[in-house]
C-alpha atoms as a PDB file:
ATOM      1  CA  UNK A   1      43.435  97.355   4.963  1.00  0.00           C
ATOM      2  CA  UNK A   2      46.143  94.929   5.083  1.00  0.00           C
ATOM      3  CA  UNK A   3      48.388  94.530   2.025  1.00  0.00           C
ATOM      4  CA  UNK A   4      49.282  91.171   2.574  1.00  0.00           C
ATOM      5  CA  UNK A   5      48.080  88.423  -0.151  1.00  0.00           C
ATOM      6  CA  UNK A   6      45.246  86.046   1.196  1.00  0.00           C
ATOM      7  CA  UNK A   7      46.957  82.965   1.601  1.00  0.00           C
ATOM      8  CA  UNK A   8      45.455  79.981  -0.332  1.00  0.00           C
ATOM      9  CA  UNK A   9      44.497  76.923   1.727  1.00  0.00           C
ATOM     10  CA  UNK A  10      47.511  74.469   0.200  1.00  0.00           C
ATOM     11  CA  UNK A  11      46.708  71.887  -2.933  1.00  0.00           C
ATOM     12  CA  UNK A  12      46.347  69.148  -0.674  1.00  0.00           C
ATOM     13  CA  UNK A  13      43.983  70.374   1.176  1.00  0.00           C
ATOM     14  CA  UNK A  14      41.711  71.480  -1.255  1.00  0.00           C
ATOM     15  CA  UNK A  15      41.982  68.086  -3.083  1.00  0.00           C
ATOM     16  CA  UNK A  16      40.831  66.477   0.423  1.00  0.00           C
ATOM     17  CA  UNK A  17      37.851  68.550   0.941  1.00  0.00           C
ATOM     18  CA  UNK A  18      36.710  68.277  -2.653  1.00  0.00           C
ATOM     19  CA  UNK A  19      37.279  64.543  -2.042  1.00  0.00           C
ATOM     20  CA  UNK A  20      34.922  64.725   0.829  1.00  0.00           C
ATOM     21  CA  UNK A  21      32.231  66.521  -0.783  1.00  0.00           C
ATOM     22  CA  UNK A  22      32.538  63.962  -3.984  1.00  0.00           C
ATOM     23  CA  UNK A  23      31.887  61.365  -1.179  1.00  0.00           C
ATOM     24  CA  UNK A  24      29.070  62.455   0.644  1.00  0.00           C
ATOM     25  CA  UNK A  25      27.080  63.497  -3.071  1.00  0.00           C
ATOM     26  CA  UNK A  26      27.628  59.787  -4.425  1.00  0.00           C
ATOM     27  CA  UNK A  27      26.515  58.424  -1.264  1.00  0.00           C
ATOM     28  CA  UNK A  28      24.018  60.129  -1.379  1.00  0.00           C
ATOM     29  CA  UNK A  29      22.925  59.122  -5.075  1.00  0.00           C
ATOM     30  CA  UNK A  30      23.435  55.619  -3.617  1.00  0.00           C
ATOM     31  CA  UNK A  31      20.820  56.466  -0.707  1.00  0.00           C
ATOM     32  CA  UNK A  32      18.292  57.482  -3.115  1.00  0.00           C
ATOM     33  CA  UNK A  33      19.117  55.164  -5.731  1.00  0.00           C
ATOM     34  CA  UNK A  34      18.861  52.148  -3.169  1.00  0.00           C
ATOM     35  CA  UNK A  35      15.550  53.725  -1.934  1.00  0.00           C
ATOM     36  CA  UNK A  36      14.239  54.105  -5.362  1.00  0.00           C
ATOM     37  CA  UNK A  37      14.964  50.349  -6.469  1.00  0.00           C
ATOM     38  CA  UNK A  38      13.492  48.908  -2.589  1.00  0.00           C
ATOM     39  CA  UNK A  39      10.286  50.877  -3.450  1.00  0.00           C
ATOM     40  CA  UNK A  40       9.988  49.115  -6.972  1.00  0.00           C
ATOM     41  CA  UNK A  41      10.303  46.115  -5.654  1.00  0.00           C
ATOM     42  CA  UNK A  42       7.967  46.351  -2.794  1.00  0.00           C
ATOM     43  CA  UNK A  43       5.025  47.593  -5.415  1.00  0.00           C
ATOM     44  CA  UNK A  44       6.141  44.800  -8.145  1.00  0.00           C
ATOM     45  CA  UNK A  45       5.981  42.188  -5.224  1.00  0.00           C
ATOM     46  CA  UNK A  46       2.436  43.434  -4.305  1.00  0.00           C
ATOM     47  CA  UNK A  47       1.411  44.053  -7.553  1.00  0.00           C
ATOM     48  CA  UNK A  48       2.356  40.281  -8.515  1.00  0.00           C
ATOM     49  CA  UNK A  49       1.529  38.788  -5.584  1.00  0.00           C
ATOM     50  CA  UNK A  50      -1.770  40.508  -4.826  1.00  0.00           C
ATOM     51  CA  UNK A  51      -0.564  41.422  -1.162  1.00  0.00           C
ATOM     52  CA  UNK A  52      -2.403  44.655  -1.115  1.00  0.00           C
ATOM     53  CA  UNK A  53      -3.629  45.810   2.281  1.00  0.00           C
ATOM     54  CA  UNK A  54      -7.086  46.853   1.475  1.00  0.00           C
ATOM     55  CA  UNK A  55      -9.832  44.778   0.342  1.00  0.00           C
ATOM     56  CA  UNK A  56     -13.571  46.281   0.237  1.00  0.00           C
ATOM     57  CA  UNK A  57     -14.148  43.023   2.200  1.00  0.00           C
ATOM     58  CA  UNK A  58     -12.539  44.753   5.123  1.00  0.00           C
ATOM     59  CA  UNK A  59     -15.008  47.685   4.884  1.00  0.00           C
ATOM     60  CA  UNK A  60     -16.855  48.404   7.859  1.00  0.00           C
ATOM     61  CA  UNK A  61     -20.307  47.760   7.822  1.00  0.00           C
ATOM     62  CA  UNK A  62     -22.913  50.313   5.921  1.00  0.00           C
ATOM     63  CA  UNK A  63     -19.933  52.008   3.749  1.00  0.00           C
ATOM     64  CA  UNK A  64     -19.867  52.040   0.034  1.00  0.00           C
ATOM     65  CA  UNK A  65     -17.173  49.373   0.494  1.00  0.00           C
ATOM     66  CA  UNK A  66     -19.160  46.836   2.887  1.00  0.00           C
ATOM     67  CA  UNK A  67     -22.002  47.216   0.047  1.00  0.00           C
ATOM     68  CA  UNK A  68     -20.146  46.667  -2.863  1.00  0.00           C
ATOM     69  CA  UNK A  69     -18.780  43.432  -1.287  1.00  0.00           C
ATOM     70  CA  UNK A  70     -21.791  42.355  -0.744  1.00  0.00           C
ATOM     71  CA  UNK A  71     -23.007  42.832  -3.975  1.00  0.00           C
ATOM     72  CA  UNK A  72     -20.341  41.449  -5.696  1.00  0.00           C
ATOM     73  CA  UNK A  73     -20.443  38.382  -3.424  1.00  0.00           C
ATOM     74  CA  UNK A  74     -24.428  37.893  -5.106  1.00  0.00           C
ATOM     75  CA  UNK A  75     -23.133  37.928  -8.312  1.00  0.00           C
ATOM     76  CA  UNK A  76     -20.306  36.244  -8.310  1.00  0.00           C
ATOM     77  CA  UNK A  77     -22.897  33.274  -7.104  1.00  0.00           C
ATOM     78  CA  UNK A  78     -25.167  33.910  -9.892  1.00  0.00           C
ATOM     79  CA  UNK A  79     -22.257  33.900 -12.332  1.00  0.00           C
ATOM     80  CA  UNK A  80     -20.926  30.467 -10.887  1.00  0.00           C
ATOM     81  CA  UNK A  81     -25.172  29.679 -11.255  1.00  0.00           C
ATOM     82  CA  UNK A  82     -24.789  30.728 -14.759  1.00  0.00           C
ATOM     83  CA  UNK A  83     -21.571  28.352 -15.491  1.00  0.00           C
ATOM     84  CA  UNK A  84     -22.969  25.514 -14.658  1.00  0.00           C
ATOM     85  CA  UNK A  85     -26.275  26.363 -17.044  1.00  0.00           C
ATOM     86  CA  UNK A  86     -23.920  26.850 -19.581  1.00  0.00           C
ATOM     87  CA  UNK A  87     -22.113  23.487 -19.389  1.00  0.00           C
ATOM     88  CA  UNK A  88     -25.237  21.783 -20.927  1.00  0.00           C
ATOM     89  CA  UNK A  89     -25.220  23.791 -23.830  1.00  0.00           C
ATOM     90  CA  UNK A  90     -24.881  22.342 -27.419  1.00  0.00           C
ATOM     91  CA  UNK A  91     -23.149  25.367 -28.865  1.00  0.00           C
ATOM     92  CA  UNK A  92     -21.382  28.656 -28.416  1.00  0.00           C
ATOM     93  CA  UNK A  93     -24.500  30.800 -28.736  1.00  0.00           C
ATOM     94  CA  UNK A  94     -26.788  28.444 -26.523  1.00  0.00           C
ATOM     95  CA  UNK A  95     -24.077  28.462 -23.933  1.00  0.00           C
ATOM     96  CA  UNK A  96     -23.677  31.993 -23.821  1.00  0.00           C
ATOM     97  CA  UNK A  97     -27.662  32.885 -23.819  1.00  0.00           C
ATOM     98  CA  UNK A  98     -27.837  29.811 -21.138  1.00  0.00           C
ATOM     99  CA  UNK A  99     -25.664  31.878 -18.794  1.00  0.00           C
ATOM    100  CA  UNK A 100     -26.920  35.260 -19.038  1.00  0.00           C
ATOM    101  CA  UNK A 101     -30.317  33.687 -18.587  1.00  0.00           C
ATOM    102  CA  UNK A 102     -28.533  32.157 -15.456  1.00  0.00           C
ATOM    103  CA  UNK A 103     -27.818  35.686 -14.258  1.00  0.00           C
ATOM    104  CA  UNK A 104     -31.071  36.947 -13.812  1.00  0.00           C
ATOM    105  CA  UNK A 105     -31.916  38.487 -11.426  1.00  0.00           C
ATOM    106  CA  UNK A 106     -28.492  39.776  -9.654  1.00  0.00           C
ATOM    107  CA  UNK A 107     -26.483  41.049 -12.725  1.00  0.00           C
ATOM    108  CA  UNK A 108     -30.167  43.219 -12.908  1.00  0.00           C
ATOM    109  CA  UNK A 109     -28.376  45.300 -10.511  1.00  0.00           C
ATOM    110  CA  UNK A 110     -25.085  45.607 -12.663  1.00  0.00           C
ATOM    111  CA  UNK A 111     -25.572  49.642 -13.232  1.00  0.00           C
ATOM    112  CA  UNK A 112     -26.370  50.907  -9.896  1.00  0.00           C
ATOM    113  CA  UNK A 113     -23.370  47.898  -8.086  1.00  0.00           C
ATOM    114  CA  UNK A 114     -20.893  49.315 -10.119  1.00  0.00           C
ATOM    115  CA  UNK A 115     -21.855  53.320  -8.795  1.00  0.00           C
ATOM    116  CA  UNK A 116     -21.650  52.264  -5.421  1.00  0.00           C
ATOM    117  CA  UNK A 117     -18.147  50.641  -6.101  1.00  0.00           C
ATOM    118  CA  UNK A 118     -16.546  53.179  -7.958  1.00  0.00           C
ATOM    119  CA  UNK A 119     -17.119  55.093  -4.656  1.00  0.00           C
ATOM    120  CA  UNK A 120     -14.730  53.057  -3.141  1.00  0.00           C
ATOM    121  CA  UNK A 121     -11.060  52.702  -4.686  1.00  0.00           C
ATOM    122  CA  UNK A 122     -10.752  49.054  -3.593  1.00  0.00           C
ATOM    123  CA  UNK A 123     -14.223  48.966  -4.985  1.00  0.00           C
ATOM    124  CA  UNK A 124     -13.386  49.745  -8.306  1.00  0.00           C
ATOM    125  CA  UNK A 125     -10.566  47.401  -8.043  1.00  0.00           C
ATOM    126  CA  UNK A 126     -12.533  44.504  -7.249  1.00  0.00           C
ATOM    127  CA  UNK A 127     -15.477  46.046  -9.568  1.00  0.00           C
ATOM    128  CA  UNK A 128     -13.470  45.159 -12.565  1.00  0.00           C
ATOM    129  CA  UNK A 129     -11.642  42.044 -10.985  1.00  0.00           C
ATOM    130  CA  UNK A 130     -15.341  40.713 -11.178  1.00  0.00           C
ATOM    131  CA  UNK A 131     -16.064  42.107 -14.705  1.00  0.00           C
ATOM    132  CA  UNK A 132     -12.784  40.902 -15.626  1.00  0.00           C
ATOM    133  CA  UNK A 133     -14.272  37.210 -14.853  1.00  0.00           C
ATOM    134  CA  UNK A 134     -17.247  37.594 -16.351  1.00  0.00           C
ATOM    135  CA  UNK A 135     -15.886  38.120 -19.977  1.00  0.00           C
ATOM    136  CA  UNK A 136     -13.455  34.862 -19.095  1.00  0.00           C
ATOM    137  CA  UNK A 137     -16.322  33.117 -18.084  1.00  0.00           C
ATOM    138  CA  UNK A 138     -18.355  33.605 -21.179  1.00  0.00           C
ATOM    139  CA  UNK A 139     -15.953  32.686 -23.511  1.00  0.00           C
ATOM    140  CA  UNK A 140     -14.837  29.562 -21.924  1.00  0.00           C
ATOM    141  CA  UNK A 141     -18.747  28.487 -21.030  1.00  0.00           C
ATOM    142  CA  UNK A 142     -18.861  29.178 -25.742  1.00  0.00           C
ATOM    143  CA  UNK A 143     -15.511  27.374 -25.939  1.00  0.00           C
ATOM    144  CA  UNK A 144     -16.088  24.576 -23.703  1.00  0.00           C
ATOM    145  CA  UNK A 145     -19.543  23.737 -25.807  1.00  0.00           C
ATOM    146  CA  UNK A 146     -17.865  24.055 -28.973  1.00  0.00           C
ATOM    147  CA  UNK A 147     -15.217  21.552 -27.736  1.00  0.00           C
ATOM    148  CA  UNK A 148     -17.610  19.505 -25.662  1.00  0.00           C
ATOM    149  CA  UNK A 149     -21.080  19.657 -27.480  1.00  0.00           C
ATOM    150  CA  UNK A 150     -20.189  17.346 -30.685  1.00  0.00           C
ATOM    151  CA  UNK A 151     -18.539  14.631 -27.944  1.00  0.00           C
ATOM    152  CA  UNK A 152     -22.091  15.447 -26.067  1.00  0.00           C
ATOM    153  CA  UNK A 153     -24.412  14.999 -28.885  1.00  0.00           C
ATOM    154  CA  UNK A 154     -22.687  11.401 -29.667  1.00  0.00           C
ATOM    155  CA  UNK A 155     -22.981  10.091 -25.940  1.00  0.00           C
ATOM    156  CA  UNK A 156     -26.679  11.363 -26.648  1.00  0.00           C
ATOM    157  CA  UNK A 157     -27.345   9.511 -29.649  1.00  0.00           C
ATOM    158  CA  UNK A 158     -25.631   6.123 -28.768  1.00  0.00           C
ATOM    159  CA  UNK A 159     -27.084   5.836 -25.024  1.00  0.00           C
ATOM    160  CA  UNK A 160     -30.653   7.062 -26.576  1.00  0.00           C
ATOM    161  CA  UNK A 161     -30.872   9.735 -23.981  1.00  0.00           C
ATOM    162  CA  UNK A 162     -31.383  13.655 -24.674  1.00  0.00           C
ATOM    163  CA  UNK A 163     -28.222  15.934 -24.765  1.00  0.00           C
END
């Protein structure tokens, strides 16, 4: 064994290689941080602007998908059927039984659409995108002959023709 003292490496030296490895951790916080915020943004953006890359309208034909499409395609028809019932209504409750009467016979299906959707995730999506609608629909078919009925009713009675 050697008696000499291990020689140090000299202060400047050790304050440039702790330098370096300062640099190369914060840019690496920076790389992930940067990566980090670009992936928020990207799923805000689609998120906001409904770019999403899947639709169930996409589905290839006989998949879950492709069905629920096609199902949801009937009743949205049969819910814009049902609006237009409804806009003859004289009040809230007429217009809302004059659109579910609309519905008949698609929305019959409701139960067994939304099994075959929720086997697809864009499915589901879409599944309560529709549902979603729905619910607007009704209550704007009762606001719309709450608002419109009375103004309805007079055109009725001064023109002599049935509301």
């Amino acid at each position: 064994m050697s008696d000499a003292p291990k020689q140090r490496p000299a202060a400047g030296e050790r304050g440039r290689a702790g330098a370096r490895i300062r640099t190369i951790v914060y840019g690496l916080y920076v790389a992930f941080a940067a990566a980090f915020v670009l992936l928020c943004v990207k799923e805000l953006v689609v998120g906001v602007f409904g770019m999403r890359e899947g639709t169930v309208a996409s589905a290839p034909a006989g998949s879950p998908g492709r069905a629920c499409a096609d199902g949801i395609g009937d009743l949205l028809r049969a819910l814009d059927r049902g609006v237009l019932a409804a806009s003859a209504a004289r009040d809230e409750k007429d217009a809302v039984t004059r659109l579910d009467a609309a519905l008949a016979p698609e929305w019959d299906r409701e139960a067994a659409l939304a099994t075959t959707c929720g086997a697809d995730a864009n499915g589901a999506e879409a599944w309560a995108a529709l549902l979603r609608l729905r619910r607007a629909e009704e209550g704007a078919a009762g606001r719309r002959a709450v608002l419109v009925g009375p103004m309805r009713a007079d055109v009725a009675r001064l023109a002599g023709s049935r509301p």
